[in-house]
Every structure is written in structure tokens, then in C-alpha cells.
N, C-alpha and C. Protein backbone atom coordinates (compact mmCIF):
# COMPACT_ATOMS: atom_id res chain seq x y z
N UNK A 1 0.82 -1.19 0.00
CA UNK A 1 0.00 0.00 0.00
C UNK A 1 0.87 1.26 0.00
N UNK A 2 1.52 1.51 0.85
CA UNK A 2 2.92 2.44 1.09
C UNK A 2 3.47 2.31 -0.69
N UNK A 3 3.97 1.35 -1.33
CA UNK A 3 4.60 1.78 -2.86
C UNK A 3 3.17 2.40 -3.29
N UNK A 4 2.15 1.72 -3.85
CA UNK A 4 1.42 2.50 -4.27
C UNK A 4 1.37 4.30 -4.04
N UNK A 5 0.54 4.33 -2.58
CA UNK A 5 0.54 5.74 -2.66
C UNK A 5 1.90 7.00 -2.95
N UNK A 6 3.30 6.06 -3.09
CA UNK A 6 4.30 6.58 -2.93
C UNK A 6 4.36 7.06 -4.94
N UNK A 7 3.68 5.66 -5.59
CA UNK A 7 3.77 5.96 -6.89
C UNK A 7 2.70 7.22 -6.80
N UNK A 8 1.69 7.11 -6.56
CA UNK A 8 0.68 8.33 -6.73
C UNK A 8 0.81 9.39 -6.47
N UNK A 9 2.08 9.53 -5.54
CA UNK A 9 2.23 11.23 -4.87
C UNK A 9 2.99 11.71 -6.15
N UNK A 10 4.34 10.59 -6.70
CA UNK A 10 5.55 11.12 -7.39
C UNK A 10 4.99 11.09 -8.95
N UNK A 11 3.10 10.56 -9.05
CA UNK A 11 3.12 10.73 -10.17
C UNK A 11 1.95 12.49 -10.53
N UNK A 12 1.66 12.55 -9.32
CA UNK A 12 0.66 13.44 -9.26
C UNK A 12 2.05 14.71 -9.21
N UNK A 13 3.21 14.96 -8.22
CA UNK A 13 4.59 15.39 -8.54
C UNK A 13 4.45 16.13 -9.73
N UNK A 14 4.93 14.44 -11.02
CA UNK A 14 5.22 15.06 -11.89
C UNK A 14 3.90 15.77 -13.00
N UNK A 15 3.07 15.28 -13.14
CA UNK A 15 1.97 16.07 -13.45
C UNK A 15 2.19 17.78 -13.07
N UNK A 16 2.00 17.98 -12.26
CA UNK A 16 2.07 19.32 -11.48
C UNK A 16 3.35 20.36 -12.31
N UNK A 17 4.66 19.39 -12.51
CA UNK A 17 5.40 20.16 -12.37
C UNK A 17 5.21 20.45 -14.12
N UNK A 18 4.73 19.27 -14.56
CA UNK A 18 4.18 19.12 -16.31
C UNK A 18 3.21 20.66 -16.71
N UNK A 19 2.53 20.57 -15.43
CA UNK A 19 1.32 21.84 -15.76
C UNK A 19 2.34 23.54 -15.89
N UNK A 20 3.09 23.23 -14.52
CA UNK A 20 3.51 24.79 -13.91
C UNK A 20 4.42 25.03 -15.41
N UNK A 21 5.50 23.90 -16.07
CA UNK A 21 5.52 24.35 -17.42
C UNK A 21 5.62 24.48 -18.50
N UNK A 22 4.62 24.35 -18.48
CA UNK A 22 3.45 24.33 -19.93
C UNK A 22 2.69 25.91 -19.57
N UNK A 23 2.78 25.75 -18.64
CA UNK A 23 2.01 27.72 -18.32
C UNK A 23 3.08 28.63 -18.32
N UNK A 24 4.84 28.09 -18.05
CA UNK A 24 5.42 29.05 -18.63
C UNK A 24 5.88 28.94 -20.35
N UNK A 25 5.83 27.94 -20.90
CA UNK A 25 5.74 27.88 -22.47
C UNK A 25 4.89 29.05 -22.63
N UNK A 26 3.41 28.27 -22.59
CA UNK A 26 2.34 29.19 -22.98
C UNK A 26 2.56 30.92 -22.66
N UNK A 27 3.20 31.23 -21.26
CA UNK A 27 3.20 32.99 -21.54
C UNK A 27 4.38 33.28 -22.16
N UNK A 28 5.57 32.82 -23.03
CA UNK A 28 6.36 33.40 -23.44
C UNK A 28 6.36 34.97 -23.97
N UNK A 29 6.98 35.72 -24.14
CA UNK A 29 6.23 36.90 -24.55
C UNK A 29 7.25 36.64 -25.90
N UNK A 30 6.40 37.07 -26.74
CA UNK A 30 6.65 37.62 -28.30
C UNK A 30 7.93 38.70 -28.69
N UNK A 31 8.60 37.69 -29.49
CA UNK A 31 9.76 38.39 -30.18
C UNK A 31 9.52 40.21 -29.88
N UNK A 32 10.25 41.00 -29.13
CA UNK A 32 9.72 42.28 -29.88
C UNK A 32 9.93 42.99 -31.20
N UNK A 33 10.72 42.26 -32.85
CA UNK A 33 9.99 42.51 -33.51
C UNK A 33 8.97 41.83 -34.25
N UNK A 34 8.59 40.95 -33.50
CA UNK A 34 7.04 40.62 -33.93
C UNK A 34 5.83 41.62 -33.06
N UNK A 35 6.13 41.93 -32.32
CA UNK A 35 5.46 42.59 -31.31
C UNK A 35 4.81 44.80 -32.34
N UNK A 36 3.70 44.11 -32.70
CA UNK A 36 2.81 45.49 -33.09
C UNK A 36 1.65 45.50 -32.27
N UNK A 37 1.72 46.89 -31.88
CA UNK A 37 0.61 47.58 -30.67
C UNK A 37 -0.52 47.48 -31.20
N UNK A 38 -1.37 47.26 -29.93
CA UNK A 38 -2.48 47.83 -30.41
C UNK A 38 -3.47 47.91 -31.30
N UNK A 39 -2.82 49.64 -31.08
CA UNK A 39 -3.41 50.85 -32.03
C UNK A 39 -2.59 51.30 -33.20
N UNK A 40 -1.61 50.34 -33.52
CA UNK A 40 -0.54 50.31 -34.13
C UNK A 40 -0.48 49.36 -35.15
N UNK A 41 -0.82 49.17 -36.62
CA UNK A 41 -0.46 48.68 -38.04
C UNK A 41 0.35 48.98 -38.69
N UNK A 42 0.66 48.06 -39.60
CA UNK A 42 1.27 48.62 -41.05
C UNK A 42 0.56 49.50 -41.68
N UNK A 43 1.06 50.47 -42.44
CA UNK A 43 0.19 51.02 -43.32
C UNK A 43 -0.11 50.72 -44.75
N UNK A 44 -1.06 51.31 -44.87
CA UNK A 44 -1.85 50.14 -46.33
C UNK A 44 -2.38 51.49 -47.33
N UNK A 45 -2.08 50.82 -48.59
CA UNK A 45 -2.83 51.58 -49.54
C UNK A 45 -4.29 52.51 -49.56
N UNK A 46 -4.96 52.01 -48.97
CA UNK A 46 -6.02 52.64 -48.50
C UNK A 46 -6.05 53.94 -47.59
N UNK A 47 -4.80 53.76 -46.95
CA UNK A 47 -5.33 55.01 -45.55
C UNK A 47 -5.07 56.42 -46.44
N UNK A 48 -5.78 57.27 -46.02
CA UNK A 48 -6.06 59.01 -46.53
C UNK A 48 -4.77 58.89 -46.14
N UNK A 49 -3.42 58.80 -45.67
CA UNK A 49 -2.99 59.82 -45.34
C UNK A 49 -1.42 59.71 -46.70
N UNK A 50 -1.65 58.15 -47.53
CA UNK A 50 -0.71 58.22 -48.29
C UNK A 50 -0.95 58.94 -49.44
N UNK A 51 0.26 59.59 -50.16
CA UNK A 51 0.48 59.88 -51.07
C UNK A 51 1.42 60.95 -51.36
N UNK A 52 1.24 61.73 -52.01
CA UNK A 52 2.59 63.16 -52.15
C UNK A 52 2.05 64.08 -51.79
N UNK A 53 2.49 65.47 -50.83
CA UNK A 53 2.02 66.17 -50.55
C UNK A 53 2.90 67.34 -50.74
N UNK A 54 2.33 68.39 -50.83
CA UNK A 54 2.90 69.92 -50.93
C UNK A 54 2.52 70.92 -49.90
N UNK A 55 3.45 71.52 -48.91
CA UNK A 55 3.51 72.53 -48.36
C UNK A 55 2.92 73.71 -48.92
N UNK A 56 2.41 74.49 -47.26
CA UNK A 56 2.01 75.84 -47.87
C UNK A 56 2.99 76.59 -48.29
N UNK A 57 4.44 76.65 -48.72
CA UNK A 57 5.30 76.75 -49.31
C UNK A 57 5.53 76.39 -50.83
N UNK A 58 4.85 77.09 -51.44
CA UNK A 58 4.85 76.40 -52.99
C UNK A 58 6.91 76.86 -53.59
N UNK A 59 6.54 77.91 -53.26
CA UNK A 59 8.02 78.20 -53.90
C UNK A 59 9.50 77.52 -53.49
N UNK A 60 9.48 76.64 -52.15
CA UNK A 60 10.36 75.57 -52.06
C UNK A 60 10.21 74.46 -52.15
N UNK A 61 9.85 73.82 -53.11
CA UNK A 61 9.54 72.46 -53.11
C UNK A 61 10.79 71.70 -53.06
N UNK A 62 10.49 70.92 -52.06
CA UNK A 62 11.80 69.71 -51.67
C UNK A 62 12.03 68.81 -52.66
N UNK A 63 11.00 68.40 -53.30
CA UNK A 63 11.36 67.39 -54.15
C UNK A 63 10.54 67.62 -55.50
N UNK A 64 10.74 68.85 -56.13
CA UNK A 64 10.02 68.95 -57.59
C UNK A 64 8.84 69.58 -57.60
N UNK A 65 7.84 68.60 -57.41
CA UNK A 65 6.33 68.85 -57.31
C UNK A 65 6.14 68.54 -55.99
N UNK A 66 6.67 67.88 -54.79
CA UNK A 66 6.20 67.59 -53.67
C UNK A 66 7.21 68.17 -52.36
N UNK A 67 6.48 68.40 -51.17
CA UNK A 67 7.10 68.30 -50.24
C UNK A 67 7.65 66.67 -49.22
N UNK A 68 6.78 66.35 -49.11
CA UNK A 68 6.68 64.94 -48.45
C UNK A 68 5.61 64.04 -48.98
N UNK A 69 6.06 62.64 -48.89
CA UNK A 69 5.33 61.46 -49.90
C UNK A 69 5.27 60.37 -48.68
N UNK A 70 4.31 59.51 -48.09
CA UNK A 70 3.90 58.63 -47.33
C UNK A 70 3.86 57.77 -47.88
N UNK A 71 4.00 56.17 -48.14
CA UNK A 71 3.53 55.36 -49.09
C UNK A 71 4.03 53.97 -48.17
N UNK A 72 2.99 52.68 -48.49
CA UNK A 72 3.62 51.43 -48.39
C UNK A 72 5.25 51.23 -48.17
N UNK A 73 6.08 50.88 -47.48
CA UNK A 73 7.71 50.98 -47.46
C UNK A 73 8.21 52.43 -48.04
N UNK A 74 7.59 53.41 -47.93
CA UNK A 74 8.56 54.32 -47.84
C UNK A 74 8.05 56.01 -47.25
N UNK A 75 9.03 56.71 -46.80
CA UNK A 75 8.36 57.70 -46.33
C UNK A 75 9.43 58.86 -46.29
N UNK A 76 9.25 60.02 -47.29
CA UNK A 76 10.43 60.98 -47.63
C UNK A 76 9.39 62.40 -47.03
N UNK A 77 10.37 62.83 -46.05
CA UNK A 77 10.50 64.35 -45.51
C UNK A 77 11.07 65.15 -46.07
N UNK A 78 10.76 66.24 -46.10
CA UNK A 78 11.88 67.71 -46.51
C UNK A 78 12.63 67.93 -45.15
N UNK A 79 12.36 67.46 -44.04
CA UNK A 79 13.25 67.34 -42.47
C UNK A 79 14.43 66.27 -42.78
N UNK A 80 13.95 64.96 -42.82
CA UNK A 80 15.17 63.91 -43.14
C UNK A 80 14.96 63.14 -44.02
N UNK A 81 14.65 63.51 -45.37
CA UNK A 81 15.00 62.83 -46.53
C UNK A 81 14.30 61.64 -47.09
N UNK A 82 14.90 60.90 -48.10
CA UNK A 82 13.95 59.44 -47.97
C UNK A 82 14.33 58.19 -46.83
N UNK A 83 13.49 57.41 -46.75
CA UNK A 83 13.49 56.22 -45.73
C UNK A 83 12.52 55.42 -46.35
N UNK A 84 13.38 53.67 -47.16
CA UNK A 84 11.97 53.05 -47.32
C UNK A 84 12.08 51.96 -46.47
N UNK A 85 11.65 51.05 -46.13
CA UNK A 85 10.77 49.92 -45.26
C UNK A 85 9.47 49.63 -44.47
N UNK A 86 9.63 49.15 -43.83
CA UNK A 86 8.01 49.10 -42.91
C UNK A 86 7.39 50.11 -42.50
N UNK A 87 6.57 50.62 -42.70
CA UNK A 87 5.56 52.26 -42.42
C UNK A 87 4.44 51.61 -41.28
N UNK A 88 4.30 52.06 -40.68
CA UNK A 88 3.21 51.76 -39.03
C UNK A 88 2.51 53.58 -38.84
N UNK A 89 1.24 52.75 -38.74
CA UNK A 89 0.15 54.17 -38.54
C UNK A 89 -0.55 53.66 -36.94
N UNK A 90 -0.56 54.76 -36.71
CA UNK A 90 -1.43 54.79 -35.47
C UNK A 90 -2.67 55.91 -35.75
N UNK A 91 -3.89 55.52 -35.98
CA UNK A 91 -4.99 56.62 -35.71
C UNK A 91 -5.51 56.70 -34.97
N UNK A 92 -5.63 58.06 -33.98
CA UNK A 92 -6.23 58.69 -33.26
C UNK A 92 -7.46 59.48 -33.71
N UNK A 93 -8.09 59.23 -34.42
CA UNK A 93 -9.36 59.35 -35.30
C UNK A 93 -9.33 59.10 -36.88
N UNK A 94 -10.49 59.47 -37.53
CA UNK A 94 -10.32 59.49 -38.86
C UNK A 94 -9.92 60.51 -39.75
N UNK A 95 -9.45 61.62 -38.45
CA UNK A 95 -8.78 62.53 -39.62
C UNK A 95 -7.84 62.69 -38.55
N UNK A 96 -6.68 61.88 -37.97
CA UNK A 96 -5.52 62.09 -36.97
C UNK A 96 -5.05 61.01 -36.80
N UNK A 97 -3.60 61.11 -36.71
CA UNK A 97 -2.45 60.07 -36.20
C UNK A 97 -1.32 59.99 -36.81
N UNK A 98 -0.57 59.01 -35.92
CA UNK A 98 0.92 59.25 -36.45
C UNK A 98 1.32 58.37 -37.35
N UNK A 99 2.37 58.61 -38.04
CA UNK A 99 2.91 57.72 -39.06
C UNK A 99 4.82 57.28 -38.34
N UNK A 100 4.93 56.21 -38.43
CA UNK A 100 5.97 55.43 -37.90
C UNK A 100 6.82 55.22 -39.20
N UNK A 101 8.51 54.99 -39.03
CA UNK A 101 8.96 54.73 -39.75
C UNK A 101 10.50 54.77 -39.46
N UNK A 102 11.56 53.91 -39.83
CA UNK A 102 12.46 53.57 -39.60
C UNK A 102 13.97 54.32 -40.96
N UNK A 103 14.31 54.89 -40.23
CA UNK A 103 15.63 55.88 -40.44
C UNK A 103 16.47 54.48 -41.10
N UNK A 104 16.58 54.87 -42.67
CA UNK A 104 17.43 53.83 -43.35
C UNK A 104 18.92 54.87 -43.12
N UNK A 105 19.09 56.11 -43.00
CA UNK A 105 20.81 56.25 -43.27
C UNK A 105 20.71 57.83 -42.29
N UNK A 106 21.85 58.31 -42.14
CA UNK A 106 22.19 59.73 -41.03
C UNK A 106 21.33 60.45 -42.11
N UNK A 107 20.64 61.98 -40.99
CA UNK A 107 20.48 63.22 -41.59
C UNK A 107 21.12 64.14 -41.42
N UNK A 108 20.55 65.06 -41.53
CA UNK A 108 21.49 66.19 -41.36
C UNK A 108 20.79 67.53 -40.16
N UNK A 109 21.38 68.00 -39.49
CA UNK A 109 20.92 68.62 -38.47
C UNK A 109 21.37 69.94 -38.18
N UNK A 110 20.57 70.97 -37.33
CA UNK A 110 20.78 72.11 -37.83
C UNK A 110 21.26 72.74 -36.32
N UNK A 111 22.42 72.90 -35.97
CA UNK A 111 22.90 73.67 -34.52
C UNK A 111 21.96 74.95 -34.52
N UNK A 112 21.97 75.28 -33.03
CA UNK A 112 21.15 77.11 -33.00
C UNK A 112 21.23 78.56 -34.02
N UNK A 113 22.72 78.10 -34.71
CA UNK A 113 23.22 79.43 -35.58
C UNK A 113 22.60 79.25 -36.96
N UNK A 114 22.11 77.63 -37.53
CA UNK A 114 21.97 76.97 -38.57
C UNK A 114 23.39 76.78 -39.36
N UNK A 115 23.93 75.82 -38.93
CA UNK A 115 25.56 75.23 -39.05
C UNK A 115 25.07 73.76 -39.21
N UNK A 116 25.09 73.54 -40.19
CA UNK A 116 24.49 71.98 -40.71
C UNK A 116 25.86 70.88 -39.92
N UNK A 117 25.11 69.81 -39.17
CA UNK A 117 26.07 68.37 -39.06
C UNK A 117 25.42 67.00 -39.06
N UNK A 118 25.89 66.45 -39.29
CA UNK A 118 25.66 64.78 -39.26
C UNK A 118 24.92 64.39 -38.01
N UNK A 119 23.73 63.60 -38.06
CA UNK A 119 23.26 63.02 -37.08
C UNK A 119 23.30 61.87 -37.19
N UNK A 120 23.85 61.16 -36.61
CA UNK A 120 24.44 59.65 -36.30
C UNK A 120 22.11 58.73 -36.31
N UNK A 121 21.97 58.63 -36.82
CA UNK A 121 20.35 57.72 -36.69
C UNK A 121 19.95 56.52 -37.62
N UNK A 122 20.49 56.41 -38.45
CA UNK A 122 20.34 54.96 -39.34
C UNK A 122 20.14 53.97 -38.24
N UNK A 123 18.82 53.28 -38.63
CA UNK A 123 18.00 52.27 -38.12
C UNK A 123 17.37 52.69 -36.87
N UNK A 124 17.22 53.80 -36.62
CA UNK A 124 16.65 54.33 -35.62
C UNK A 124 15.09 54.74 -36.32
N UNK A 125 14.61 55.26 -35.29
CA UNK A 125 13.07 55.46 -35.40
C UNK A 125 12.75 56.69 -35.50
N UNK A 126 11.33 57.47 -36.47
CA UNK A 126 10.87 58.81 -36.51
C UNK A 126 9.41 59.42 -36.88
N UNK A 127 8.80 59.59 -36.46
CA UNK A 127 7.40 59.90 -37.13
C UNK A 127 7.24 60.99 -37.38
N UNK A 128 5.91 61.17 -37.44
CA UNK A 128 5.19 62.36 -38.78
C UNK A 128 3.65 62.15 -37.76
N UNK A 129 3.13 63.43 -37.07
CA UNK A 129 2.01 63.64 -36.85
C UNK A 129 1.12 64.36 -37.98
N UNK A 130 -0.41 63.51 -38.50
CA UNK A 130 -1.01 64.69 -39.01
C UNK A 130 -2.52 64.90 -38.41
N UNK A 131 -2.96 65.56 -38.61
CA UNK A 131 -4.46 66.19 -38.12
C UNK A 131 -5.45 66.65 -39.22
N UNK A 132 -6.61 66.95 -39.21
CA UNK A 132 -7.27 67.28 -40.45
C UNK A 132 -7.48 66.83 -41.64
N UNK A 133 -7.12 65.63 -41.87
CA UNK A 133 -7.45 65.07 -42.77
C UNK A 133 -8.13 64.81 -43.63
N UNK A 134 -8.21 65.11 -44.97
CA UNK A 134 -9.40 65.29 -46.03
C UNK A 134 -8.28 64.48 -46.98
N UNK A 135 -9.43 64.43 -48.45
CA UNK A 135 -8.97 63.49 -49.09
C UNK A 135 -8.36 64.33 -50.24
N UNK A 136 -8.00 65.48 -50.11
CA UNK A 136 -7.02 66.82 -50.22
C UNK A 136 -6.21 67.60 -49.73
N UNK A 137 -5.90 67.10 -48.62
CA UNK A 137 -5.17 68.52 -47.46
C UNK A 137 -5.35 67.27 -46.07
N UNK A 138 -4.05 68.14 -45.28
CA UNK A 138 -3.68 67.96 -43.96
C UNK A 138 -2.79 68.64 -43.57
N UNK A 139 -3.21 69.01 -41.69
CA UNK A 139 -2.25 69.33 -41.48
C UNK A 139 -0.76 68.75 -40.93
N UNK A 140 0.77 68.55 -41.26
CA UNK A 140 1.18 67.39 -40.51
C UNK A 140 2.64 68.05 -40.58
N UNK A 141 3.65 67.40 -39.39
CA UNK A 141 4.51 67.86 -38.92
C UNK A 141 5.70 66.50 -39.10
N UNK A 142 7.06 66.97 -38.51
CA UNK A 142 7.84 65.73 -38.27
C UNK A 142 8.37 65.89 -36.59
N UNK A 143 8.50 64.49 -36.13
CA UNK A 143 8.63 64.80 -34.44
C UNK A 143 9.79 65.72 -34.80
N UNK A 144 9.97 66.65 -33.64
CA UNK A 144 10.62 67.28 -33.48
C UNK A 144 10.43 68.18 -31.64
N UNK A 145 11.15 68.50 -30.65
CA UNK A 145 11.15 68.88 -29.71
C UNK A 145 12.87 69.40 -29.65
N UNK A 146 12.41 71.02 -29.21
CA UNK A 146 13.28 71.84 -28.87
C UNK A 146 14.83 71.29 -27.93
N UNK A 147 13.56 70.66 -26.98
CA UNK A 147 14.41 70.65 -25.92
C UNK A 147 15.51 69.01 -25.78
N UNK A 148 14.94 68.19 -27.20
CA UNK A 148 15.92 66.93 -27.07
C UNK A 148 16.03 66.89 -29.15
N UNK A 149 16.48 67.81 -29.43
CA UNK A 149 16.24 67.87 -31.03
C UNK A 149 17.09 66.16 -31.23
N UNK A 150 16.60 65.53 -32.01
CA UNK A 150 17.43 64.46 -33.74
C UNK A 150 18.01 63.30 -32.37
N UNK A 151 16.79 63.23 -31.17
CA UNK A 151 17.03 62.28 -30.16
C UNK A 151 16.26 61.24 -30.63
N UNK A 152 16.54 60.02 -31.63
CA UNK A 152 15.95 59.10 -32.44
C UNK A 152 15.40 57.81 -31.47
N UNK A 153 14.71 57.46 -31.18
CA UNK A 153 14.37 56.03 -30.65
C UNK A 153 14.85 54.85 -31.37
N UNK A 154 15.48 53.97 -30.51
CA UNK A 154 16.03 53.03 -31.42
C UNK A 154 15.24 51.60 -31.70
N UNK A 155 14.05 52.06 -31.18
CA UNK A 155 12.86 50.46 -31.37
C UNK A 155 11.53 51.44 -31.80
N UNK A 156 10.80 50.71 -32.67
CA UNK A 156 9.26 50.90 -32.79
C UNK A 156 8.78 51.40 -31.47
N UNK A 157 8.94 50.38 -30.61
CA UNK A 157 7.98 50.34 -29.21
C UNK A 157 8.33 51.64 -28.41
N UNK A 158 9.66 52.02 -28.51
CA UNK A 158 10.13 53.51 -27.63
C UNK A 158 9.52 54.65 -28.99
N UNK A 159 9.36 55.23 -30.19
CA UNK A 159 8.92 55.52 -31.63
C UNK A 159 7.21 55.83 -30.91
N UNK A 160 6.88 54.81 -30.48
CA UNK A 160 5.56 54.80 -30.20
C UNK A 160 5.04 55.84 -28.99
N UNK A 161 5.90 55.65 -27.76
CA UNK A 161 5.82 56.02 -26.37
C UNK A 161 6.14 57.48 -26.61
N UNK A 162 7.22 57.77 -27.23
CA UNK A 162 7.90 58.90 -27.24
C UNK A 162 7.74 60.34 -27.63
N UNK A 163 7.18 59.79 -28.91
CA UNK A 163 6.72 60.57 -29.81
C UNK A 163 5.09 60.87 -29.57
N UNK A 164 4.83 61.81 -29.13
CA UNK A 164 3.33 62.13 -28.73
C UNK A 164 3.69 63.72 -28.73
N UNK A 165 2.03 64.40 -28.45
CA UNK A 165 1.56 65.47 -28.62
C UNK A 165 2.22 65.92 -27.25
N UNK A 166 1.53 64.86 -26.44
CA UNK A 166 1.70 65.21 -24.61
C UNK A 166 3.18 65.17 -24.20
N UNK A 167 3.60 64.62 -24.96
CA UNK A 167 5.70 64.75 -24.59
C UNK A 167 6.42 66.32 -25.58
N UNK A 168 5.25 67.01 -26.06
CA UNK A 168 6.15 68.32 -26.56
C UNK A 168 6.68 68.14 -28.11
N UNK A 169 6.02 67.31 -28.61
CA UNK A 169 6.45 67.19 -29.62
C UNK A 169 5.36 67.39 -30.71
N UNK A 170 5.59 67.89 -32.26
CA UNK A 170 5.02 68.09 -33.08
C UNK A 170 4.33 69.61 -33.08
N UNK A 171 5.04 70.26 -32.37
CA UNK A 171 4.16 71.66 -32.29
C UNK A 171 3.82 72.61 -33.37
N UNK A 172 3.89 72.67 -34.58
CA UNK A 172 3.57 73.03 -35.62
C UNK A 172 2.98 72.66 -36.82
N UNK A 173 2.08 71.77 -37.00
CA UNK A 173 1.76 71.00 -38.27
C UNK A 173 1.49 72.07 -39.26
N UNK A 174 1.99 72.03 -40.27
CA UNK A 174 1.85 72.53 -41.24
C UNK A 174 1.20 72.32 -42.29
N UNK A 175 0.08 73.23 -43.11
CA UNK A 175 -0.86 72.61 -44.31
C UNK A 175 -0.11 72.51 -45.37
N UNK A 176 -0.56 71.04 -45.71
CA UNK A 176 -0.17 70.68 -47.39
C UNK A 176 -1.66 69.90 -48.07
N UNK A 177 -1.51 70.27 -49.53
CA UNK A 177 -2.30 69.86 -50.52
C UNK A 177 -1.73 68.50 -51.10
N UNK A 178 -2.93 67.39 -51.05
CA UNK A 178 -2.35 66.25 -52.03
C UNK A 178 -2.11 66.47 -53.17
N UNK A 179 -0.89 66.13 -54.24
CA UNK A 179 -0.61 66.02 -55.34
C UNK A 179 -0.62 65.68 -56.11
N UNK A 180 -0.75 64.21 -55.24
CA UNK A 180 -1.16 62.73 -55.77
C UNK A 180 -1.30 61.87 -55.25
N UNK A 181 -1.79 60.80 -55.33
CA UNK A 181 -2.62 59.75 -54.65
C UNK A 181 -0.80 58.45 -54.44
């Protein structure tokens, strides 16, 4: 009787210890770059906010006919240039939110006097707030804050946190006209 219950304790044992893990398998947490938020996608052909756009600045156009162009893998500023790969939108309504996107090479940066230098950011992180959104016009900015200028996040997930209205950033959106779809 004694072997028996002795088998039953060491088999009930291992059971137990079978369960505790299998429940830590099961919570592994997810690669973080597999890991997309949320409120947080890829961006897709569909959303209003891709395409080429032009500043209320007609007479400097950054790039020809456009100021800045949003698109599937790619996303070019008159702030830092082109960048193509993975594009991530976050909307905060249907005419608001940010656009995500990953710094393929250095920009260029502007000291207090405007004395252009190298900013060390390839593969780092940067967005683009816009507001107002029509299927002609928005208003939209690139992060930017005074007080930590061409301070790049080096993951999506910090890109995400960082970059907000409520952290001082984006204080000027500026109107542009679509150019093209």
C-alpha cells in the first residue's frame, strides 16, 4: 500500500510540475519585432494619409512637385529625406495620427546658428504627426522637440511612447495639398 501511494504522490509530482511548465511555455512573450501595438499597423494603400504632398510653401519644393510622400515601405521628408521599409500608422481618429517609420541612413541637423552636421540615426526610429485630414489637405509635422532635437528612438515600441503630442512634440503642423494619390 505504502509503494502505491508513494507511486501516486511522485506521479501526481510530476503532473504538477508538467502543468507549472506548460504555463510558462504558454506565456512566453513575443519576439519584440514581432510585437505590433495595439493601435498600431502597417500602413496600407487605402489610408487618406498616403500619397505626395505639398507645403504651404509652394516656392520651395523639396522634391520637384512635392514636399513629403507617405507610401507602403517608404516615407520621404523635406526634415530627413527618404526612408523606405516598414511604415506603421497609429490613428487617433479618422482625420488624426501618427505615421511610424524607420531611419534607413544619417540626416542632417541644424545647430542654433543653422551650421548643418551629421546626425548619427540609421535604423533608428521617426514619425510624422497629421491632423485634419481630407482626401485633399492635412495638417502634418515631423517629431521634433526643442528641448531633445534628432534624439531618435532606437525600437518601434520607444517611436511609439515617445513621440506624442503630450511629450512636446510636433508643435507646428503645417498645411499641405495632395498632389497625388
Amino acid at each position: 500500500m505504502k509503494g502505491i501511494r508513494f507511486s501516486l504522490w511522485r506521479a501526481a509530482a510530476v503532473l504538477v510540475a508538467l502543468v507549472v511548465l506548460c504555463g510558462f511555455v504558454a506565456c512566453k512573450e513575443p519576439d519584440s519585432e514581432d510585437l505590433i501595438f495595439e493601435n498600431v499597423a502597417e500602413l496600407s494603400k487605402s489610408d487618406g494619409i498616403v500619397g505626395k504632398w505639398e507645403d504651404d510653401y509652394p516656392n520651395w519644393q523639396t522634391y520637384e512637385t512635392y514636399d513629403c510622400q507617405i507610401s507602403v515601405g517608404k516615407v520621404e521628408t523635406c526634415s530627413y529625406g527618404r526612408h523606405e521599409g516598414s511604415v506603421y500608422i497609429a490613428k487617433l481618429s479618422q482625420t488624426s495620427g501618427y505615421v511610424y517609420y524607420q531611419l534607413k541612413s544619417d540626416v542632417t541637423g541644424y545647430d542654433d546658428n543653422g551650421k548643418e552636421y551629421e546626425i548619427h540615426c540609421a535604423e533608428k526610429w521617426s514619425a510624422v504627426f497629421y491632423k485634419g485630414l481630407t482626401s485633399n489637405s492635412v495638417k502634418m509635422c515631423d517629431a521634433f522637440n526643442r528641448s531633445s532635437p534628432y534624439d531618435f528612438p532606437d525600437s518601434l515600441e520607444k517611436c511609439v511612447h515617445k513621440y506624442t503630442i503630450e511629450n512636446g512634440y510636433f508643435e507646428n503642423p503645417v498645411t499641405f495639398k495632395k498632389v497625388e494619390d
